[in-house]
Protein backbone atom coordinates (compact mmCIF):
# COMPACT_ATOMS: atom_id res chain seq x y z
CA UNK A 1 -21.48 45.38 3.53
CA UNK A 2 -23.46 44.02 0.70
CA UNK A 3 -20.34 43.79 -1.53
CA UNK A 4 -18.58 41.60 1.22
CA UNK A 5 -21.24 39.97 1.61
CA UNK A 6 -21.76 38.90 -2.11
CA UNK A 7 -17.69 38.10 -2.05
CA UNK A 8 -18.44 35.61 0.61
CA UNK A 9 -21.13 33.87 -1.08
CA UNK A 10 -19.24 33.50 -4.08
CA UNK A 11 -16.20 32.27 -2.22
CA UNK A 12 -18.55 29.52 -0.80
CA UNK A 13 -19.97 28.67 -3.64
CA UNK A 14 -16.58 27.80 -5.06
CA UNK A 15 -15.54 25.52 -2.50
CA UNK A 16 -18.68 23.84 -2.53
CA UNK A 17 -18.50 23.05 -6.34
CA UNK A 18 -14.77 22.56 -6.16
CA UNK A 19 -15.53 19.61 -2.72
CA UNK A 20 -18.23 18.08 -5.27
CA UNK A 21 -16.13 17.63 -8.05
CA UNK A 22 -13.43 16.34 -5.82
CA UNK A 23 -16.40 13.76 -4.24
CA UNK A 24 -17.11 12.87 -8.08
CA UNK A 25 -13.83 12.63 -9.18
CA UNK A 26 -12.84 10.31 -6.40
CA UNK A 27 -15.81 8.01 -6.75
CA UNK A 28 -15.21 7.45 -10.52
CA UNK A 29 -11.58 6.55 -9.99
CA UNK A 30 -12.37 4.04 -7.13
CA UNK A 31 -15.01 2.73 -9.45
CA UNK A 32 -13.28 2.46 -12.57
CA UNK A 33 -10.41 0.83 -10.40
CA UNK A 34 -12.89 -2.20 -9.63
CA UNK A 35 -11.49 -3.90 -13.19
CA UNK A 36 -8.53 -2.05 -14.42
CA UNK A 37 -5.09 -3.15 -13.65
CA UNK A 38 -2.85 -0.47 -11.67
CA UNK A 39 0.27 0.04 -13.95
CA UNK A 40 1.14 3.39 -12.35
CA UNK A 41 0.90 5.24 -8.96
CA UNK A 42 1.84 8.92 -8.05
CA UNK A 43 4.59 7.51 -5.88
CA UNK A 44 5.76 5.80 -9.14
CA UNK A 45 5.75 8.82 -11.00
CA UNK A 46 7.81 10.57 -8.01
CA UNK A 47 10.53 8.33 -7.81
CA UNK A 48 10.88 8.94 -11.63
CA UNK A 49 11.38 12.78 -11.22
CA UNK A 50 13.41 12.00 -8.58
CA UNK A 51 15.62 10.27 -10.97
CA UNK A 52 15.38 11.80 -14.17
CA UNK A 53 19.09 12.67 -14.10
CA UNK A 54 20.36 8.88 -13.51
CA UNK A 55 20.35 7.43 -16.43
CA UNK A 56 20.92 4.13 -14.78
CA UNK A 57 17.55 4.25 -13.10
CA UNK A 58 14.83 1.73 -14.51
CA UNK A 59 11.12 1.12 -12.83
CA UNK A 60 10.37 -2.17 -13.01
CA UNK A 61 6.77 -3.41 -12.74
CA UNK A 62 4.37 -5.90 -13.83
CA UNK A 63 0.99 -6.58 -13.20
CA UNK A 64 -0.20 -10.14 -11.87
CA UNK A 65 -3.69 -11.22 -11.11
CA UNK A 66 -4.33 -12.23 -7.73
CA UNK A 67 -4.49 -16.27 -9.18
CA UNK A 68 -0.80 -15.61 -10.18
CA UNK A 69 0.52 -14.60 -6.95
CA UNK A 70 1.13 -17.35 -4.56
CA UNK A 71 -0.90 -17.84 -1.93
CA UNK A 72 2.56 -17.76 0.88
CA UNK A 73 3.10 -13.87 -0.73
CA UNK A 74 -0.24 -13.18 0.83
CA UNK A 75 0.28 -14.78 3.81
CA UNK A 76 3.92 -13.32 4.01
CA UNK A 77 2.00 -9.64 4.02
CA UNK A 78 -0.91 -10.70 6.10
CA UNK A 79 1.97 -11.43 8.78
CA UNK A 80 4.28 -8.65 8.29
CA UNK A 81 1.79 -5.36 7.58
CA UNK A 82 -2.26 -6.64 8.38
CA UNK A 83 -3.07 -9.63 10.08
CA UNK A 84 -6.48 -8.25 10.76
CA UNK A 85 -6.97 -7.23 7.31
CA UNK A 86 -10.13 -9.50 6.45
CA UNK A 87 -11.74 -8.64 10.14
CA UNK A 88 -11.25 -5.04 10.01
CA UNK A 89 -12.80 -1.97 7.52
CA UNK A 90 -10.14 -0.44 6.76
CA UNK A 91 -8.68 0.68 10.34
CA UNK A 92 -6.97 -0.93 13.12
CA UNK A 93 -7.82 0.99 15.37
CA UNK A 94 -6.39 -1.31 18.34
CA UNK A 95 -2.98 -0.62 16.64
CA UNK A 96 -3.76 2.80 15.75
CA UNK A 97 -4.26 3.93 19.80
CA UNK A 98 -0.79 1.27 20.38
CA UNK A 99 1.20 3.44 18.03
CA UNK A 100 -0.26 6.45 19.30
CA UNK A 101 0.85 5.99 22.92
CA UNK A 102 4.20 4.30 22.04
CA UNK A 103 5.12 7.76 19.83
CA UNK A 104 4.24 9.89 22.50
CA UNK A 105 7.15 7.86 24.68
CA UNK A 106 9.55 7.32 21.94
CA UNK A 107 11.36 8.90 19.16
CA UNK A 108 11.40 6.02 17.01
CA UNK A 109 7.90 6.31 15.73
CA UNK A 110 5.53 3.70 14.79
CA UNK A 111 2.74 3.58 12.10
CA UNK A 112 -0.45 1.65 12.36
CA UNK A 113 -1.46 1.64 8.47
CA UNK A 114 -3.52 -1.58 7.24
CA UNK A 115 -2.91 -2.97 4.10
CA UNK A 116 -5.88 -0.81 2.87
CA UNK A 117 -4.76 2.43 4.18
CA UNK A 118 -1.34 1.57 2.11
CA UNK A 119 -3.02 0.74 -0.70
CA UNK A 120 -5.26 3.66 -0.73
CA UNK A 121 -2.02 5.72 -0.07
CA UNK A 122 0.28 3.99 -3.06
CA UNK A 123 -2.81 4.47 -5.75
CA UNK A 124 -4.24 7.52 -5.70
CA UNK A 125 -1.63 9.95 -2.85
CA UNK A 126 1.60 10.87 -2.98
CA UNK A 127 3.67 10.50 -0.04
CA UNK A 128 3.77 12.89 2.51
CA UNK A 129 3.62 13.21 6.25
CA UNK A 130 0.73 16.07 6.95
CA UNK A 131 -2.72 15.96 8.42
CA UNK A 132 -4.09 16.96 5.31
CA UNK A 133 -2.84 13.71 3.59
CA UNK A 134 -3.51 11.48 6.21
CA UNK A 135 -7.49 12.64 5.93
CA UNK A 136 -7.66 11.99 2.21
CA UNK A 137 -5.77 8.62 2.99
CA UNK A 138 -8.68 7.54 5.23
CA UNK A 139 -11.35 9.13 2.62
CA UNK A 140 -10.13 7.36 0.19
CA UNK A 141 -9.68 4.06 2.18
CA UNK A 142 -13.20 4.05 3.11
CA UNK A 143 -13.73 4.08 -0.48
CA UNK A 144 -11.63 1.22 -1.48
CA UNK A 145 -13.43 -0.68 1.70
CA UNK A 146 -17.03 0.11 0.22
CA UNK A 147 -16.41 -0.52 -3.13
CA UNK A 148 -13.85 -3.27 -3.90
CA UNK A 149 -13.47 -6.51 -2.22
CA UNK A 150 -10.73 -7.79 0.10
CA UNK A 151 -9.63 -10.09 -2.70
CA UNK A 152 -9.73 -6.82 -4.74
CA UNK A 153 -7.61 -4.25 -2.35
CA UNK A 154 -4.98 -7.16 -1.73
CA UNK A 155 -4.61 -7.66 -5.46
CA UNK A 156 -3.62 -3.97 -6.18
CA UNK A 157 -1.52 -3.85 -2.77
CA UNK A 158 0.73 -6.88 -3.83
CA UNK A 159 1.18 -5.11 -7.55
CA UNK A 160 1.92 -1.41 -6.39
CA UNK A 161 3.74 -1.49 -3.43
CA UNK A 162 7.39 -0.35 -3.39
CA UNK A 163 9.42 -3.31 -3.29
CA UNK A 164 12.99 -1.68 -4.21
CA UNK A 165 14.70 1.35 -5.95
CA UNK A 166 12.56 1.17 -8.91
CA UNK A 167 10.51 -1.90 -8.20
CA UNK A 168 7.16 -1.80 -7.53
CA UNK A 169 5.00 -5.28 -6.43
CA UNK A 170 5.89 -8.97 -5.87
CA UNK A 171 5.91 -9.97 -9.18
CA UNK A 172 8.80 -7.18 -9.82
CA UNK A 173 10.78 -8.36 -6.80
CA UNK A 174 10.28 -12.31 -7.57
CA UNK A 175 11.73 -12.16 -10.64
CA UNK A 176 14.77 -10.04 -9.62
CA UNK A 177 15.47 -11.46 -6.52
CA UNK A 178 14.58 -15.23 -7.26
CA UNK A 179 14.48 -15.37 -11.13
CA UNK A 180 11.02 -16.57 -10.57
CA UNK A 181 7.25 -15.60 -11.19
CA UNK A 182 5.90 -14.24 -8.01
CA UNK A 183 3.04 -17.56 -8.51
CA UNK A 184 6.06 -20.16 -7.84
CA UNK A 185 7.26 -17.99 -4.64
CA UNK A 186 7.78 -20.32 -1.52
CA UNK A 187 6.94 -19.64 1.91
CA UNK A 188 10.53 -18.48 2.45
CA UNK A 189 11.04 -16.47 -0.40
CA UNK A 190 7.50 -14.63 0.14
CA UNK A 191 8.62 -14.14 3.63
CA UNK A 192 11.97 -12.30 2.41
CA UNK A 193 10.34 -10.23 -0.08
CA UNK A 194 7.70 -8.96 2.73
CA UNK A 195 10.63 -7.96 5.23
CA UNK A 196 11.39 -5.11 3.19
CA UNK A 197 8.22 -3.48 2.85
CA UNK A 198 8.58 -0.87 5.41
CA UNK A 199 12.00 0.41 4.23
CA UNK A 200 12.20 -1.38 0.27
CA UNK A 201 14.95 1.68 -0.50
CA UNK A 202 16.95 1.02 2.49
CA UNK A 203 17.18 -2.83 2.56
CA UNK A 204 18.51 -5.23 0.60
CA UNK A 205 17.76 -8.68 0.16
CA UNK A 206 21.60 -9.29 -1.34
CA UNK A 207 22.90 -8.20 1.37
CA UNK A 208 20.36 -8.52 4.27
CA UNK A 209 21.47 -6.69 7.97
CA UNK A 210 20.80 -8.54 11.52
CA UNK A 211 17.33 -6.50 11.54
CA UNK A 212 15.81 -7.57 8.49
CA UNK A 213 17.03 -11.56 9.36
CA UNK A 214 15.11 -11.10 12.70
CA UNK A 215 12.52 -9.34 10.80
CA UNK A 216 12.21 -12.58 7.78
CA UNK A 217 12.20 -14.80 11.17
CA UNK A 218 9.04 -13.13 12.97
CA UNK A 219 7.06 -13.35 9.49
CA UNK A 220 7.40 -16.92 8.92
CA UNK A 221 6.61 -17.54 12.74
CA UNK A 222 3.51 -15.71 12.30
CA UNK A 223 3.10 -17.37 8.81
CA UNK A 224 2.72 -20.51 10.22
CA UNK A 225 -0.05 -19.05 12.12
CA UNK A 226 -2.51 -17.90 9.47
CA UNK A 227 -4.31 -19.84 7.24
CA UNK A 228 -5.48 -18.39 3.48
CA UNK A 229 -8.62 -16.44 3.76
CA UNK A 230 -11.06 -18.04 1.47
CA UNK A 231 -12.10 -14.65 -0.27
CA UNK A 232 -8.38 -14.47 -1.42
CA UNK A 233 -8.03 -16.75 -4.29
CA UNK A 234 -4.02 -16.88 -4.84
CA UNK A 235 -1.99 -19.72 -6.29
CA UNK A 236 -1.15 -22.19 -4.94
């Protein structure tokens, strides 16, 4: 008994070491991330395993300050992934209970992530769909919400979000879609590149479908809405 019981405390003195060092690993790399620019995500370094083999395959990425990102791109994302993103701490949790009872009807399942949940899930997660990921998501977004501004979470959204097979933020997608820096983006153009967050492997602004048309349509409605948060100092 005293031998399993020595095996036990051991055991538990392992996780408890290993849960700090995970605490104090995470804290230094949402602290360090206050100044440094975001050049690469897991998710980045997925899709390039993914596609060792193709030799065709190229990421594409470039980092923008927030002042070189014009202010409509924000806007465009406020309407299409956040709205509440100033108000809120991180969660919606109004949309979080509407997805919630609209999966439990439906197949076609909706998510309820903010722009801070996404952001926390792009820099320091990779993908996946378990519980497990979904509770460091929201550890971590608490994090980002304590520690960096709003200005500070939007700037590292709009420069690692997938925007395209091998893309990654607006300044990535201006210049390939419009031949333009993402700080001379119009309200239109912002509004296209924002439709194809949700699905930026499946859709293409070339050659958009019916969906992502309606989609563009329902962001610059709601764009015309929202007004430039004044703690979000984009071009303009």
């Amino acid at each position: 008994m005293k031998k399993k019981s020595s095996i036990w405390k051991k055991a538990v003195k392992i996780v408890i070491r290993l849960f700090l060092i995970f605490v104090i690993a995470s804290l230094a790399s949402v602290f360090i991330l206050i100044w440094l620019p975001v050049k690469h995500t897991p998710l980045m370094c997925q899709r390039y395993f993914e596609n060792i083999d193709d030799d065709s395959y190229y990421a594409h990425s470039e980092w923008k300050p927030i002042e070189e990102i014009n202010r409509e791109m924000v806007l465009a994302v406020l309407a299409s992934e956040d709205a509440k993103f100033i108000r809120h701490c991180g969660f919606d949790w109004e949309a979080i209970k509407k997805a919630a009872e609209h999966n439990k009807r439906s197949d076609r399942k909706f998510g309820a992530s903010t722009i801070s949940q996404q952001t926390a899930k792009n820099v320091f997660l990779l993908p996946s769909r378990t519980w497990f990921r979904k509770g460091l998501e929201a550890w971590f977004t608490i994090l980002i919400e304590l520690m960096w501004s709003k200005e500070r979470i939007m700037e590292v959204y709009l420069n690692v979000i997938e925007t395209g097979n091998g893309m990654y933020g607006v300044e990535a997608a201006s210049q390939y879609y419009f031949g333009k820096p993402a700080s001379k983006l119009n309200r239109y153009e912002a509004a296209q590149i924002a439709s194809i967050l949700p699905n930026p492997q499946g859709w293409d602004l070339n050659r958009p479908s019916r969906q992502l048309l309606r989609r563009q349509s329902k962001i610059l409605a709601e764009m015309s809405r929202l007004s430039l948060p004044p703690e979000i100092k984009a071009a303009r």
